[in-house]
C-alpha atoms as a PDB file:
ATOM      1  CA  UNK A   1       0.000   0.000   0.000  1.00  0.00           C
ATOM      2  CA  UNK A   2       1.428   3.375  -0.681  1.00  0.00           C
ATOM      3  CA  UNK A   3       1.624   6.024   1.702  1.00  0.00           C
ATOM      4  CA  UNK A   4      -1.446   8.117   2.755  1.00  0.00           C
ATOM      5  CA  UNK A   5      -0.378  11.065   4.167  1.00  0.00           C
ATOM      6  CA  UNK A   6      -4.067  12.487   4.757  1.00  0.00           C
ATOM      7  CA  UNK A   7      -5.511   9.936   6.914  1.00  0.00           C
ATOM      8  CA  UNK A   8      -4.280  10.137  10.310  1.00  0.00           C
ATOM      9  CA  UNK A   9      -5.269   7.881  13.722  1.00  0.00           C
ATOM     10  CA  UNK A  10      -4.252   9.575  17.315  1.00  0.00           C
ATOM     11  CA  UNK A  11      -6.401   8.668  20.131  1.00  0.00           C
ATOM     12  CA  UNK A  12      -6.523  12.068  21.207  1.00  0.00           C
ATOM     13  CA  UNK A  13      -8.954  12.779  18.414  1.00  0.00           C
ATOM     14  CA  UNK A  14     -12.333  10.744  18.041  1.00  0.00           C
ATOM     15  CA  UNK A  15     -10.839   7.353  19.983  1.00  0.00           C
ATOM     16  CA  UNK A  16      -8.090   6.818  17.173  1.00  0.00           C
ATOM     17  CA  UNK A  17     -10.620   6.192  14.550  1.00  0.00           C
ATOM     18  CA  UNK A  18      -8.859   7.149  10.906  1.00  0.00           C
ATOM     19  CA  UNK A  19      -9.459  10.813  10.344  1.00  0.00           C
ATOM     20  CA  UNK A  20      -8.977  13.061   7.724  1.00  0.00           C
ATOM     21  CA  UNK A  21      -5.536  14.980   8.071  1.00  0.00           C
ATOM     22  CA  UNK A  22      -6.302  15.194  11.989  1.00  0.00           C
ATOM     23  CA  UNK A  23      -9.443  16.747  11.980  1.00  0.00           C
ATOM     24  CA  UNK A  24     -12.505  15.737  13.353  1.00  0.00           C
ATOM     25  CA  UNK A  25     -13.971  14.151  10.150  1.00  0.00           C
ATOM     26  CA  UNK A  26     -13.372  10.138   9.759  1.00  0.00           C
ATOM     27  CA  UNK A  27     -12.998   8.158   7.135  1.00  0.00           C
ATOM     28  CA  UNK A  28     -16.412   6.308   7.901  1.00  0.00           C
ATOM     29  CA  UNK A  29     -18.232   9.329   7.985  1.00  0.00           C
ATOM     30  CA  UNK A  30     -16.815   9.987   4.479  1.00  0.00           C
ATOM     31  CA  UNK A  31     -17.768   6.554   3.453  1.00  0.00           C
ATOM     32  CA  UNK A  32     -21.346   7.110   4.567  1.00  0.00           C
ATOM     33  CA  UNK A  33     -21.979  10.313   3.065  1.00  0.00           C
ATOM     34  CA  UNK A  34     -20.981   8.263  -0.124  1.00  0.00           C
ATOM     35  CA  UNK A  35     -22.680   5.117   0.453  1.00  0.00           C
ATOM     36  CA  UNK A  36     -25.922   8.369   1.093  1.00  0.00           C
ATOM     37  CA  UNK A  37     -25.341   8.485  -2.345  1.00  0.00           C
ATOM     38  CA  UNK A  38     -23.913  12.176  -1.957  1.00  0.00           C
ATOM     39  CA  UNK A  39     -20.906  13.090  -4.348  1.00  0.00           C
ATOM     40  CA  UNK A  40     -17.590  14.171  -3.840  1.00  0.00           C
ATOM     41  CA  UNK A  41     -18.801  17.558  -4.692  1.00  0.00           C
ATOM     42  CA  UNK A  42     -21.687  17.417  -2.060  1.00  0.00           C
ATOM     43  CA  UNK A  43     -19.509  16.449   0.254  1.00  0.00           C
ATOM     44  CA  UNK A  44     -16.837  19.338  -0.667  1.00  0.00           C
ATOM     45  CA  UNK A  45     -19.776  21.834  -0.075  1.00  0.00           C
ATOM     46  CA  UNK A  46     -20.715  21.245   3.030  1.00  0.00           C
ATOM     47  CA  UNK A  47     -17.202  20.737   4.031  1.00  0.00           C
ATOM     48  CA  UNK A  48     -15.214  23.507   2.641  1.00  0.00           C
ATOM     49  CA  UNK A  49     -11.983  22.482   4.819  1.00  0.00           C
ATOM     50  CA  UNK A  50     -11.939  19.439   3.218  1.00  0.00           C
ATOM     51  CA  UNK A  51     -10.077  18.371  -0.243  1.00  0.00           C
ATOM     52  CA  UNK A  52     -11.147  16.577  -3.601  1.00  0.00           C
ATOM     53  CA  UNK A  53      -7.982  14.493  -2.947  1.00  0.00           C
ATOM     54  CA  UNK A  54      -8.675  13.559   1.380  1.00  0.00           C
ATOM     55  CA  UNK A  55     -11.970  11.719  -0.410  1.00  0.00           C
ATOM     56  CA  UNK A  56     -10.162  10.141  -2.810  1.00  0.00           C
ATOM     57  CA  UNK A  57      -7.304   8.737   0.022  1.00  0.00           C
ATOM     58  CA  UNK A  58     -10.479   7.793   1.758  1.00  0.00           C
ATOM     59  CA  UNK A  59     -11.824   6.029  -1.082  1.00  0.00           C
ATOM     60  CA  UNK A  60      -8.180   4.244  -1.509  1.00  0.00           C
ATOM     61  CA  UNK A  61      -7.660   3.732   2.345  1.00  0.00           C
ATOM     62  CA  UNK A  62     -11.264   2.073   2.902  1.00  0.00           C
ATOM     63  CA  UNK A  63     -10.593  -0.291  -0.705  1.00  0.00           C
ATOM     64  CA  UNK A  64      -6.811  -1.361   1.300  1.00  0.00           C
ATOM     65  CA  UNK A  65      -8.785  -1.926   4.952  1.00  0.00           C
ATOM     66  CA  UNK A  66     -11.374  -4.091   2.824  1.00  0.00           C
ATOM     67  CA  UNK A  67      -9.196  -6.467   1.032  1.00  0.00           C
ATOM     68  CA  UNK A  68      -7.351  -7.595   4.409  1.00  0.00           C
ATOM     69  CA  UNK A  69      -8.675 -10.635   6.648  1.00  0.00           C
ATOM     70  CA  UNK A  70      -7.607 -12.269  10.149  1.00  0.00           C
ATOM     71  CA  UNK A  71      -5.580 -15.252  10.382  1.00  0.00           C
ATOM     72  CA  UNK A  72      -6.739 -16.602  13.305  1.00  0.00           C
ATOM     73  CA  UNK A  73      -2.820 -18.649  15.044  1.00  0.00           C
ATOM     74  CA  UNK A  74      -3.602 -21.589  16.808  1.00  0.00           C
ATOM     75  CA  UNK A  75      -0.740 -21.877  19.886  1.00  0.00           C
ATOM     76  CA  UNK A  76       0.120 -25.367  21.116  1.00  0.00           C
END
């Protein structure tokens, strides 16, 4: 996976759920307003601070978190 320098995870800011460059916005809200069927350009609207290009990484960060799976170790 290559580097995505706008989503960010610090506990200090909404539990350590990915975020959008730091702020207060999360990738899942992102992902909902989406799913909402709203478009990048809705979603640019009503949040000026944000970035054509932090919904995009979103949109790239939520395809990587998707295509992993748990290997659940068995210990003797």
């Amino acid at each position: 996976m290559k580097n995505l320098n706008r989503i960010t995870m610090n506990p200090a800011v909404m539990g350590g759920k990915p975020c959008i460059r730091g702020m207060r916005i999360t990738v899942g809200t992102i992902l909902s307003l989406l799913a909402g069927g709203n478009s990048a350009e809705d979603i640019l609207k009503a949040y000026p601070y944000l970035e054509a290009e932090d919904i995009r990484e979103t949109l790239e960060y939520a395809a990587w978190r998707s295509s992993e799976y748990e290997v659940e170790l068995h210990t003797a």
